[in-house]
Structures are given as structure tokens and as C-alpha cells.
PDB file of N, CA and C in Angstrom:
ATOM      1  N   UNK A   1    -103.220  16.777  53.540  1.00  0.00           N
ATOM      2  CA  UNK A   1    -102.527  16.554  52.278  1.00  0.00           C
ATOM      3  C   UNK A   1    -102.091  17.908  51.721  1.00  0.00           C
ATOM      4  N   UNK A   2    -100.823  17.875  51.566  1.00  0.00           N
ATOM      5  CA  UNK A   2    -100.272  19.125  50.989  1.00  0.00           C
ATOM      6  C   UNK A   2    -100.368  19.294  49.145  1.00  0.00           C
ATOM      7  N   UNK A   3    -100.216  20.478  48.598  1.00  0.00           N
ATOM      8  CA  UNK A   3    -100.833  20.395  47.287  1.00  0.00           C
ATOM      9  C   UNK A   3    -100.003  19.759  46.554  1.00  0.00           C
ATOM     10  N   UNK A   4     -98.518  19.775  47.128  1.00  0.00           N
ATOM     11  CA  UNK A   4     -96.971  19.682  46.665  1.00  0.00           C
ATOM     12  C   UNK A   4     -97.174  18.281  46.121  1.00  0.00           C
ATOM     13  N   UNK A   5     -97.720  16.933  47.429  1.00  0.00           N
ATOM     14  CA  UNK A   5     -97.821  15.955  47.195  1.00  0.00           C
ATOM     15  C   UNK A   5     -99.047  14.938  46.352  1.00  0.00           C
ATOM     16  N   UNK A   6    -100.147  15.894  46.280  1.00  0.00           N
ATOM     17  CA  UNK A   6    -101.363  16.177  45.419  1.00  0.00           C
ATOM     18  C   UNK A   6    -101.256  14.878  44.203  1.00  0.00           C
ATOM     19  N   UNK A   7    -100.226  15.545  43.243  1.00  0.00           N
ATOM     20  CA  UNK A   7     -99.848  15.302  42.112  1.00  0.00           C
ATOM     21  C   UNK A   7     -99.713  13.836  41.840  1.00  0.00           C
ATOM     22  N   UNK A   8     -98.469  13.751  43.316  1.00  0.00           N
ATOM     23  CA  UNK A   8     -98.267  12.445  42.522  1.00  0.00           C
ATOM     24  C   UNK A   8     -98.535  11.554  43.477  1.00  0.00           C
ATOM     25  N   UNK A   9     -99.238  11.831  44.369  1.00  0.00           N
ATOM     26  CA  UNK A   9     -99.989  11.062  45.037  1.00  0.00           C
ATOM     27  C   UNK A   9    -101.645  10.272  44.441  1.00  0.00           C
ATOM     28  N   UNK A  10    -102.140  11.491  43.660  1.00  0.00           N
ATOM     29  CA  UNK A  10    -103.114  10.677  43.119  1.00  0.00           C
ATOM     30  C   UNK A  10    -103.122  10.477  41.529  1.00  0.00           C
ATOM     31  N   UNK A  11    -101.866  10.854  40.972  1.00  0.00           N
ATOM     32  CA  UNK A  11    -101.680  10.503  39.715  1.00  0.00           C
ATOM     33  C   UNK A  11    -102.470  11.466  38.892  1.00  0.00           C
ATOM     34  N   UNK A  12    -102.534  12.705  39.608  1.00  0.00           N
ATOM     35  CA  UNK A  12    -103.786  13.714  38.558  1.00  0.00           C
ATOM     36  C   UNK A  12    -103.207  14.246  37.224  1.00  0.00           C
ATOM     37  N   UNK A  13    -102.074  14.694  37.171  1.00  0.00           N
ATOM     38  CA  UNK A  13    -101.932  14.937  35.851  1.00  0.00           C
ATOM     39  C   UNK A  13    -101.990  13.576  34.744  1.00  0.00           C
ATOM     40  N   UNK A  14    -102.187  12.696  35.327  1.00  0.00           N
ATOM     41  CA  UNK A  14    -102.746  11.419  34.395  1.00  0.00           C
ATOM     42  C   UNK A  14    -103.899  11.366  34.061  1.00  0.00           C
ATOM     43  N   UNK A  15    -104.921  11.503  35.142  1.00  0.00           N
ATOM     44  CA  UNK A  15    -106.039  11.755  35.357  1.00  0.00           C
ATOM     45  C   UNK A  15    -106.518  12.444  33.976  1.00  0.00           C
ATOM     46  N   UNK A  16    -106.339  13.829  34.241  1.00  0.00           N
ATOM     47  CA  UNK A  16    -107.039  14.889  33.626  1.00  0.00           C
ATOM     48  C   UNK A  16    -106.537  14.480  32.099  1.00  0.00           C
ATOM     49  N   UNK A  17    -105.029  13.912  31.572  1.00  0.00           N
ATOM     50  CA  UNK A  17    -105.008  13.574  30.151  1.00  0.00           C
ATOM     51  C   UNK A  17    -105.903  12.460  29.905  1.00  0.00           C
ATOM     52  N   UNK A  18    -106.472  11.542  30.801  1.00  0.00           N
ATOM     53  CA  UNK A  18    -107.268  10.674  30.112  1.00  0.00           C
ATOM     54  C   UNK A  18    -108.660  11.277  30.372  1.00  0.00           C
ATOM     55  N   UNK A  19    -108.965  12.230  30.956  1.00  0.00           N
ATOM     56  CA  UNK A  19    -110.614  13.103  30.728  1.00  0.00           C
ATOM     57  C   UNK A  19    -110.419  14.190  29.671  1.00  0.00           C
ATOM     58  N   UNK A  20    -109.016  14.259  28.772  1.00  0.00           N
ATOM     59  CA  UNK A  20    -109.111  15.563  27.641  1.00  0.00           C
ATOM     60  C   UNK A  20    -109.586  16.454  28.303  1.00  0.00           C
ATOM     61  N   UNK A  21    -108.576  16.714  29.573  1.00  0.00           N
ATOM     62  CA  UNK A  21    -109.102  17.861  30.328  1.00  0.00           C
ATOM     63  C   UNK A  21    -107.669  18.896  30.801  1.00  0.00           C
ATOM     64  N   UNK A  22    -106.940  19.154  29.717  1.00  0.00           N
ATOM     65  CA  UNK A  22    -105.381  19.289  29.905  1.00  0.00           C
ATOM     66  C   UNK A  22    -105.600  20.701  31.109  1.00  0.00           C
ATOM     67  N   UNK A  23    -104.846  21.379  31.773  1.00  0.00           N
ATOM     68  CA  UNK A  23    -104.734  22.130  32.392  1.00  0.00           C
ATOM     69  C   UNK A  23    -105.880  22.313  33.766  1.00  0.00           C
ATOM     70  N   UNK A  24    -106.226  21.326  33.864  1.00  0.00           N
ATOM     71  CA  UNK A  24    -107.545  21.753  34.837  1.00  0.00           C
ATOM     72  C   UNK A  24    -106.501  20.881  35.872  1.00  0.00           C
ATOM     73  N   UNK A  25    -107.571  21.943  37.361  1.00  0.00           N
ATOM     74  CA  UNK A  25    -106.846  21.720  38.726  1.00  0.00           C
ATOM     75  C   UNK A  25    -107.765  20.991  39.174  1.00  0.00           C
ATOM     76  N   UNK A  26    -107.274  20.422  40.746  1.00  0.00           N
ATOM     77  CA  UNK A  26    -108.050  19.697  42.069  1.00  0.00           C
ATOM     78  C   UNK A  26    -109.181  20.597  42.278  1.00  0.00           C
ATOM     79  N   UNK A  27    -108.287  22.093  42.452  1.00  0.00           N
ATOM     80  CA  UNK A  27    -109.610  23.115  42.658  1.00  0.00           C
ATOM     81  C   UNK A  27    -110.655  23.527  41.876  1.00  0.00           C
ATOM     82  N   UNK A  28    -110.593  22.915  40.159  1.00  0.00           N
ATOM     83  CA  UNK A  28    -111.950  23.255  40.052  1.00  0.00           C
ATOM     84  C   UNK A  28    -112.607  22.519  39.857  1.00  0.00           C
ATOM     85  N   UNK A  29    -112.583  21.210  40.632  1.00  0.00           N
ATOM     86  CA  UNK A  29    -113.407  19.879  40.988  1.00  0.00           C
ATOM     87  C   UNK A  29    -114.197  20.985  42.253  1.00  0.00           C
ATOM     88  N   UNK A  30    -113.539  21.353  43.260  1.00  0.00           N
ATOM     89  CA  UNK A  30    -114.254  22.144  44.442  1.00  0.00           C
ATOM     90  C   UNK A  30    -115.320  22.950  43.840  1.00  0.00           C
ATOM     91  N   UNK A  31    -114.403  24.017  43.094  1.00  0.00           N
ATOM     92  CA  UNK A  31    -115.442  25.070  42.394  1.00  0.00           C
ATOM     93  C   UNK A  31    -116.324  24.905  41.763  1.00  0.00           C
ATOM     94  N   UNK A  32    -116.747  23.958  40.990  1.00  0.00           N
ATOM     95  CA  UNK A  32    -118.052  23.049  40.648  1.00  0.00           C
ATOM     96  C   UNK A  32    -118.780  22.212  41.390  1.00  0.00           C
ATOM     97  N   UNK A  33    -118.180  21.761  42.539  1.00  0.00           N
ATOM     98  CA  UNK A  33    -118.772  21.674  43.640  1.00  0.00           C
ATOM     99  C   UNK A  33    -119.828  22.203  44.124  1.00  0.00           C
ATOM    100  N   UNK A  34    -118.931  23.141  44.564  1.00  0.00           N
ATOM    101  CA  UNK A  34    -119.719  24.757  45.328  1.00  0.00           C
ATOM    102  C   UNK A  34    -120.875  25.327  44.426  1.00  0.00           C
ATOM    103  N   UNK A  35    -120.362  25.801  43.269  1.00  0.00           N
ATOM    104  CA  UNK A  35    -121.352  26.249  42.689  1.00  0.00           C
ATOM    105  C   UNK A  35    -122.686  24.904  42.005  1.00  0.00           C
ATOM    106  N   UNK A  36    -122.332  24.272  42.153  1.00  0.00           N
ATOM    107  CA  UNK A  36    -123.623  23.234  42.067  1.00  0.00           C
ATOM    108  C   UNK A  36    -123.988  23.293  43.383  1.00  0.00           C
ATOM    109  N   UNK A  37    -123.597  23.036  44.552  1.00  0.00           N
ATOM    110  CA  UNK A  37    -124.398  23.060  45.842  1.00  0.00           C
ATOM    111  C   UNK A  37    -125.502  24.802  45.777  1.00  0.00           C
ATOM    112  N   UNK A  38    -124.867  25.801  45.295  1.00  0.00           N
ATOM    113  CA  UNK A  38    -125.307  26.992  45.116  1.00  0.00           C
ATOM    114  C   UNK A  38    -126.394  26.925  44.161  1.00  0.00           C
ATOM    115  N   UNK A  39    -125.886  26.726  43.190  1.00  0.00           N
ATOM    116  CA  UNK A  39    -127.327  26.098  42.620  1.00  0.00           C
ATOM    117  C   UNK A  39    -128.876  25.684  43.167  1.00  0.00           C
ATOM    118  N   UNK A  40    -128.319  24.498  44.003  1.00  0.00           N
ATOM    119  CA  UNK A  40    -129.368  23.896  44.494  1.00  0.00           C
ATOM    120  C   UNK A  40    -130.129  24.565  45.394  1.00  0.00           C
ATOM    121  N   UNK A  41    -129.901  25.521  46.033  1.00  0.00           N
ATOM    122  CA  UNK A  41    -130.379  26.598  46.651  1.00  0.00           C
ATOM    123  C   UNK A  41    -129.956  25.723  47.786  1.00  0.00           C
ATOM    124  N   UNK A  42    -128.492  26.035  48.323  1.00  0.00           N
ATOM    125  CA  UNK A  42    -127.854  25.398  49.394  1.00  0.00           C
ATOM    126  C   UNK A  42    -127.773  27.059  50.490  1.00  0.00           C
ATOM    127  N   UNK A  43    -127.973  27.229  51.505  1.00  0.00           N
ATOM    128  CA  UNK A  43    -127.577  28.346  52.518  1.00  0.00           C
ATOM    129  C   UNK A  43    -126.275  29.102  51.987  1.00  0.00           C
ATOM    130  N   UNK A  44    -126.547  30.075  52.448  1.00  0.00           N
ATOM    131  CA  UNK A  44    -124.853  30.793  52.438  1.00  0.00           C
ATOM    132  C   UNK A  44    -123.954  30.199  53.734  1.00  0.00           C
ATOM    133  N   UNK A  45    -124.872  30.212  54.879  1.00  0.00           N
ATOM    134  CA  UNK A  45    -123.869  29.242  56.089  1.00  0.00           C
ATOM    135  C   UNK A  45    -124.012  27.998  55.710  1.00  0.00           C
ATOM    136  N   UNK A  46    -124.780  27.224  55.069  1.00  0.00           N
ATOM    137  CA  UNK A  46    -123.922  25.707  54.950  1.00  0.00           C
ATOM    138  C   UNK A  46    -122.765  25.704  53.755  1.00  0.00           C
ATOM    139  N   UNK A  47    -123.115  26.607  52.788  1.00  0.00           N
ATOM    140  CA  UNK A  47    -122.017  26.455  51.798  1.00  0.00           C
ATOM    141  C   UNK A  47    -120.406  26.926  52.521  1.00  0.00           C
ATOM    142  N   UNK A  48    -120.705  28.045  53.524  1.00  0.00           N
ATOM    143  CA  UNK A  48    -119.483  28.276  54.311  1.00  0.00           C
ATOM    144  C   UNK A  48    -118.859  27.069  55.041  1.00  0.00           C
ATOM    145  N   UNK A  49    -119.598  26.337  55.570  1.00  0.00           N
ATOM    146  CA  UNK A  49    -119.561  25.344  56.534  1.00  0.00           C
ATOM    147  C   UNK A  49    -118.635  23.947  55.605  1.00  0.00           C
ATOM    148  N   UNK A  50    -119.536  24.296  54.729  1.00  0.00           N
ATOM    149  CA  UNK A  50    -119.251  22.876  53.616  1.00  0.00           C
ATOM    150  C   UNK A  50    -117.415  23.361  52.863  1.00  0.00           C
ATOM    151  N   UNK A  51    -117.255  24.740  52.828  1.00  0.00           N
ATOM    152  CA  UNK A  51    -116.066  25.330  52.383  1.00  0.00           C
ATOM    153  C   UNK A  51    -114.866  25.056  53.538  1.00  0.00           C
ATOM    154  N   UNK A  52    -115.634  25.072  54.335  1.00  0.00           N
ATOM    155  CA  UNK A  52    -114.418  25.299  55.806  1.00  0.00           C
ATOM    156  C   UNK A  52    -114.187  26.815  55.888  1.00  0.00           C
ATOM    157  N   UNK A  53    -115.394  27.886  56.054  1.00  0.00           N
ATOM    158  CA  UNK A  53    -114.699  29.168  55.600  1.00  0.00           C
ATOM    159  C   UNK A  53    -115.312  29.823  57.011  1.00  0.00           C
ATOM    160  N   UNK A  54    -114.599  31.127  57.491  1.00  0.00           N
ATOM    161  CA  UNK A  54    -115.250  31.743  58.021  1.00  0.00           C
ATOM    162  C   UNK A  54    -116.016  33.212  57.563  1.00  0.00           C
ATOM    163  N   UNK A  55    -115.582  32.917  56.422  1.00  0.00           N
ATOM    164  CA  UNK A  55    -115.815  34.652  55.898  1.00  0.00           C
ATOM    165  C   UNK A  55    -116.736  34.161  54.987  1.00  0.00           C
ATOM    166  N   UNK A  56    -117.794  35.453  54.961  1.00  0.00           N
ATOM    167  CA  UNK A  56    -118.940  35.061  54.152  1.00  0.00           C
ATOM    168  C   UNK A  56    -118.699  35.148  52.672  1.00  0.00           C
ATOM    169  N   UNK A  57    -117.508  36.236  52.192  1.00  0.00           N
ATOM    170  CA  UNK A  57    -117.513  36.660  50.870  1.00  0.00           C
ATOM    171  C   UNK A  57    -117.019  35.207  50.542  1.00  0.00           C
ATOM    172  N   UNK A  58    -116.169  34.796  50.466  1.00  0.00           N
ATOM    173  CA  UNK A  58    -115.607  33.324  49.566  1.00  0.00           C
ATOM    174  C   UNK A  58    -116.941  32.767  49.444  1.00  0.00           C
ATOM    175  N   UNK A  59    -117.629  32.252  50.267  1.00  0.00           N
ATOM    176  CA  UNK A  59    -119.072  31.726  49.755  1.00  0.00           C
ATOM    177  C   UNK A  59    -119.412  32.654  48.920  1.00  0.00           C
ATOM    178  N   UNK A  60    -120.030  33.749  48.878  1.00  0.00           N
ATOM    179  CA  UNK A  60    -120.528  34.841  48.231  1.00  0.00           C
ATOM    180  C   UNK A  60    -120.350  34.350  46.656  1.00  0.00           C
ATOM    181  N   UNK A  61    -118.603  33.720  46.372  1.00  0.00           N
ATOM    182  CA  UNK A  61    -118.345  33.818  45.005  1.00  0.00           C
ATOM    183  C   UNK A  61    -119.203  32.781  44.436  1.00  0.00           C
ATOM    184  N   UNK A  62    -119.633  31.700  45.078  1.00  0.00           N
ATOM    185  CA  UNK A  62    -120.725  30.684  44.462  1.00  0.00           C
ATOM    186  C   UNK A  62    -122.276  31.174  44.455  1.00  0.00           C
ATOM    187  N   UNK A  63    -122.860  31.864  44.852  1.00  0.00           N
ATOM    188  CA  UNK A  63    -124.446  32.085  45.087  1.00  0.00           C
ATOM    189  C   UNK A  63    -124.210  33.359  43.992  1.00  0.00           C
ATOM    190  N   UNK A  64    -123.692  33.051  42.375  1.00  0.00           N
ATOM    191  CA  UNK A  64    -124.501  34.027  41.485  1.00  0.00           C
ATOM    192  C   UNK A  64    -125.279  33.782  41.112  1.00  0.00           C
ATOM    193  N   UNK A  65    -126.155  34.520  39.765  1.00  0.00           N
ATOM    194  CA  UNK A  65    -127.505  34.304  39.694  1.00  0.00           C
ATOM    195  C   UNK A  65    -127.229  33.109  38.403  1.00  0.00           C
ATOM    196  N   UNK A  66    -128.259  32.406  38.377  1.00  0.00           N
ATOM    197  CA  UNK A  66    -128.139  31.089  37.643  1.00  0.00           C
ATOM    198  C   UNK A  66    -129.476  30.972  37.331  1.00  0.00           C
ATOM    199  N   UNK A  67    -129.959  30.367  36.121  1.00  0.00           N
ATOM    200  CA  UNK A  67    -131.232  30.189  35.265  1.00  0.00           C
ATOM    201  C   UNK A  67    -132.278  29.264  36.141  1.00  0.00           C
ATOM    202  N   UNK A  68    -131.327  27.919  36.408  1.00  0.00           N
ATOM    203  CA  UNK A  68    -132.290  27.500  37.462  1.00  0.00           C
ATOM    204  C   UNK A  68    -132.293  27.885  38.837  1.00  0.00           C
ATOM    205  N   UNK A  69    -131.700  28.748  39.587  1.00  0.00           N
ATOM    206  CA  UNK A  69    -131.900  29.303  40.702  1.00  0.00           C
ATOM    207  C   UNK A  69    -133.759  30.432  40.316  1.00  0.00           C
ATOM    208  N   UNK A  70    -133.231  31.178  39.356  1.00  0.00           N
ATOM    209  CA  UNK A  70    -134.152  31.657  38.674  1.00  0.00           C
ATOM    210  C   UNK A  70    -135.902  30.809  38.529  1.00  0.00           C
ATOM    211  N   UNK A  71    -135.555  29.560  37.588  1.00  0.00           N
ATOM    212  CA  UNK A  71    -136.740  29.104  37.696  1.00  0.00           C
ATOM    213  C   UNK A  71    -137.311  28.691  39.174  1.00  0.00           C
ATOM    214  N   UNK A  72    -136.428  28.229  39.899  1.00  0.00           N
ATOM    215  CA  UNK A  72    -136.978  27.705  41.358  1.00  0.00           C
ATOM    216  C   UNK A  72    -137.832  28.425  41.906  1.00  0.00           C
ATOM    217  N   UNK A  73    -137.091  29.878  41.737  1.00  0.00           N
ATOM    218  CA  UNK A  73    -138.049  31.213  42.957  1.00  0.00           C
ATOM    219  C   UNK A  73    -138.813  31.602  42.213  1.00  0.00           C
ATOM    220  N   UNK A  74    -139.338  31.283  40.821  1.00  0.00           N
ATOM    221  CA  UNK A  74    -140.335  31.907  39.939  1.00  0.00           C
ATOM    222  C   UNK A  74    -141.378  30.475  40.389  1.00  0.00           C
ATOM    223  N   UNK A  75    -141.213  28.960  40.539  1.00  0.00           N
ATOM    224  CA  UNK A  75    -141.811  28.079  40.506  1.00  0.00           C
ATOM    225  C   UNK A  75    -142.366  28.061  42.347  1.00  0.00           C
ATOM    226  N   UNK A  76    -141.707  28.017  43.086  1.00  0.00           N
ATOM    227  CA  UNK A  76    -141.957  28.315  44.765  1.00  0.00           C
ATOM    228  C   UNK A  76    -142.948  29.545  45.108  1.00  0.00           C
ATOM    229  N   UNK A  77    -142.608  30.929  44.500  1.00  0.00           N
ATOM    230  CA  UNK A  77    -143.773  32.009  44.175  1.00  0.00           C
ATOM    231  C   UNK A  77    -145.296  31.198  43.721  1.00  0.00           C
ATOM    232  N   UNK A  78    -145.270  30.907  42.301  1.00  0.00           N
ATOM    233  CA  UNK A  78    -146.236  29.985  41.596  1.00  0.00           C
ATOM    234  C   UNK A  78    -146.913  29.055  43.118  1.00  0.00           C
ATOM    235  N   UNK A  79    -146.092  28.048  43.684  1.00  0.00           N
ATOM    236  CA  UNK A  79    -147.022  27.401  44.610  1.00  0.00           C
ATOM    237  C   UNK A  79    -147.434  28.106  45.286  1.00  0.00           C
ATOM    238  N   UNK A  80    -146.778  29.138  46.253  1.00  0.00           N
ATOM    239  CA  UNK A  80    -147.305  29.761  47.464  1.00  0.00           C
ATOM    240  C   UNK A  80    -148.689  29.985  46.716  1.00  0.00           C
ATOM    241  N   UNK A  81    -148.614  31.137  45.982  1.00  0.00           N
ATOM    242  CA  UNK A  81    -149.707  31.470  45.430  1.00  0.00           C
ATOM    243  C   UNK A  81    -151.148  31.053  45.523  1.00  0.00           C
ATOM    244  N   UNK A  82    -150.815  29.715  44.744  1.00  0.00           N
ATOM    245  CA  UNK A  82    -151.853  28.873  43.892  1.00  0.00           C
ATOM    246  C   UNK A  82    -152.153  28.351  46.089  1.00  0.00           C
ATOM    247  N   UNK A  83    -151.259  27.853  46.114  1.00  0.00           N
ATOM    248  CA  UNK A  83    -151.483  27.563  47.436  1.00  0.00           C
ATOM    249  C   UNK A  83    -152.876  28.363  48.729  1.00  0.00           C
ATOM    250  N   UNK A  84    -152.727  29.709  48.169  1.00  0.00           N
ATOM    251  CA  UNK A  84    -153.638  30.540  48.928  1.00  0.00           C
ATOM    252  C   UNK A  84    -154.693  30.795  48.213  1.00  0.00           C
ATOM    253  N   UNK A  85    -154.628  30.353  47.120  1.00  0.00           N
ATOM    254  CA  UNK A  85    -155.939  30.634  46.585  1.00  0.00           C
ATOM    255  C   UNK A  85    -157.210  29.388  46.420  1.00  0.00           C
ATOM    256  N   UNK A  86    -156.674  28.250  47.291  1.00  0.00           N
ATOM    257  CA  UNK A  86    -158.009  27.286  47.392  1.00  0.00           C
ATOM    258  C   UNK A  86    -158.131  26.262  46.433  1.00  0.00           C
ATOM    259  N   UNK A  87    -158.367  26.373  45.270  1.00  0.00           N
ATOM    260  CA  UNK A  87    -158.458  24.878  45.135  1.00  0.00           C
ATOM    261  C   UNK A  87    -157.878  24.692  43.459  1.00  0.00           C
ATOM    262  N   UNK A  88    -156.763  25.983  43.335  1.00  0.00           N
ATOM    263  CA  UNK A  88    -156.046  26.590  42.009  1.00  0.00           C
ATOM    264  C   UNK A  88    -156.656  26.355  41.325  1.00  0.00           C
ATOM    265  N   UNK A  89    -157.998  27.150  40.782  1.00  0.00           N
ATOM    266  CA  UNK A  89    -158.822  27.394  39.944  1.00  0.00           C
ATOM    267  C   UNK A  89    -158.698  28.889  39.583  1.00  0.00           C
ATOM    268  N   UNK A  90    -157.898  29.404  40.491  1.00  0.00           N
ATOM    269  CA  UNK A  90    -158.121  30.656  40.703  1.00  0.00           C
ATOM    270  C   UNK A  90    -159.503  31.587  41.236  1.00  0.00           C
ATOM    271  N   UNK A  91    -160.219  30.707  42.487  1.00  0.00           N
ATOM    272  CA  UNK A  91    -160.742  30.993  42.904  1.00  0.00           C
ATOM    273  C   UNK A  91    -160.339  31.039  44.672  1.00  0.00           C
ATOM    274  N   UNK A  92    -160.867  32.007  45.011  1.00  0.00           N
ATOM    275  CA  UNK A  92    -160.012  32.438  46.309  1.00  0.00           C
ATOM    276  C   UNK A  92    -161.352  31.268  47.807  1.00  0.00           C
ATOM    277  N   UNK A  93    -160.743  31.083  48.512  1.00  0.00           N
ATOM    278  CA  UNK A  93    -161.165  30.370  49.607  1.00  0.00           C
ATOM    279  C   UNK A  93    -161.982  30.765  50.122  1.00  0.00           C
ATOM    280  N   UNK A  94    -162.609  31.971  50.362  1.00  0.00           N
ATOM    281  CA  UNK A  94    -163.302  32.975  51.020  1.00  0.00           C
ATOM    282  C   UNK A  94    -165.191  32.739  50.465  1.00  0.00           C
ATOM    283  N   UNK A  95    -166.183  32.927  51.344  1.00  0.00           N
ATOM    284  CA  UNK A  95    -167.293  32.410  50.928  1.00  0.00           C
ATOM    285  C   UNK A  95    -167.593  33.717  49.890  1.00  0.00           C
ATOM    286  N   UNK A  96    -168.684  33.843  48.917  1.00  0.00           N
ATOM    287  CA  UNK A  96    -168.667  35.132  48.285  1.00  0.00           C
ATOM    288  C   UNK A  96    -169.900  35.985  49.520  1.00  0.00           C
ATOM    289  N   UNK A  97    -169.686  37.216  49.355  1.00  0.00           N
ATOM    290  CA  UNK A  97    -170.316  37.945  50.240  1.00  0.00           C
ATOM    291  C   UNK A  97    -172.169  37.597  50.166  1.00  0.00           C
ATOM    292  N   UNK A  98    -172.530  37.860  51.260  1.00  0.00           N
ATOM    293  CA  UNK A  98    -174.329  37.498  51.129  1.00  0.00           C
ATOM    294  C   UNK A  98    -174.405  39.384  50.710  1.00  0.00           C
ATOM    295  N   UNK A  99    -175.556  39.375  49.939  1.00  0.00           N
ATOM    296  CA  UNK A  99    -176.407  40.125  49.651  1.00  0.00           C
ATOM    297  C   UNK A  99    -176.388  41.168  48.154  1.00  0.00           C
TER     298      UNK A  99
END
């Protein structure tokens, strides 16, 4: 599908006046896409994959830093953690030493 035929093939500038969404494109349906897949803590090669891209930078432009990307790797840290320490009491697995 060419972009030419886009228009009035799917009736988008209709579209977007009945979402009070005047000036918005096809492409930044993609670009919210992407950056929600980025979000989700999606790969840099599947987001390429999912783009049709071969170059890493165009992905690149979706994987900025984001609040919940943020909480995830602060919450995944938190398990490992708690994870190695036995029975998250904060007591470590290990017997205490004899003597």
C-alpha cells in the first residue's frame, strides 16, 4: 500500500476528525506502537524485526528511558536479590558458623 493511496483508501482524514485528533498521521499509530513495545522491555532485535529494519539506530529511537522501564529494573533487581537471600527475611541461606 502506497501512502498516496493511504488516505482515501481508509478514509483517515475522517478518521482522525472523529478522534479530535486533527493533524495526526498513520505513522504515529507505528510510533506508539514501537515505543509501547519498548516500554515493555521488548529486545532491540525484535523491535528491529517488528520495524522491518536493518539498522539498529531507527530502533534505538524507541528504547528511551521511561519511568516504567525504570520501575521494572529497580523491581527485577528487588527479586533477584530477595531471591538469594532465602526465605526474604533478610536472612541469608547459609548455616551460621559453629563456634
Amino acid at each position: 500500500m502506497r501512502r498516496s493511496g493511504f488516505d482515501k483508501l481508509t478514509g483517515w482524514p475522517h478518521v482522525v476528525r472523529g478522534m479530535s485528533l486533527p493533524g495526526a498521521h498513520f505513522h504515529d499509530l507505528r510510533h506508539t506502537g514501537n515505543t509501547l513495545a519498548a516500554d515493555m522491555g521488548v529486545s532491540l532485535r525484535n523491535l528491529m524485526a517488528r520495524m522491518g529494519h536493518d539498522s539498529e539506530r531507527a530502533a534505538l529511537i524507541y528504547q528511551h528511558k521511561s519511568a516504567s522501564a525504570d520501575r521494572r529494573i529497580a523491581d527485577g533487581l528487588d527479586e533477584l536479590l530477595r531471591g538469594n537471600q532465602g526465605d526474604h527475611d533478610g536472612t541469608a541461606d547459609t548455616p551460621a558458623p559453629d563456634g
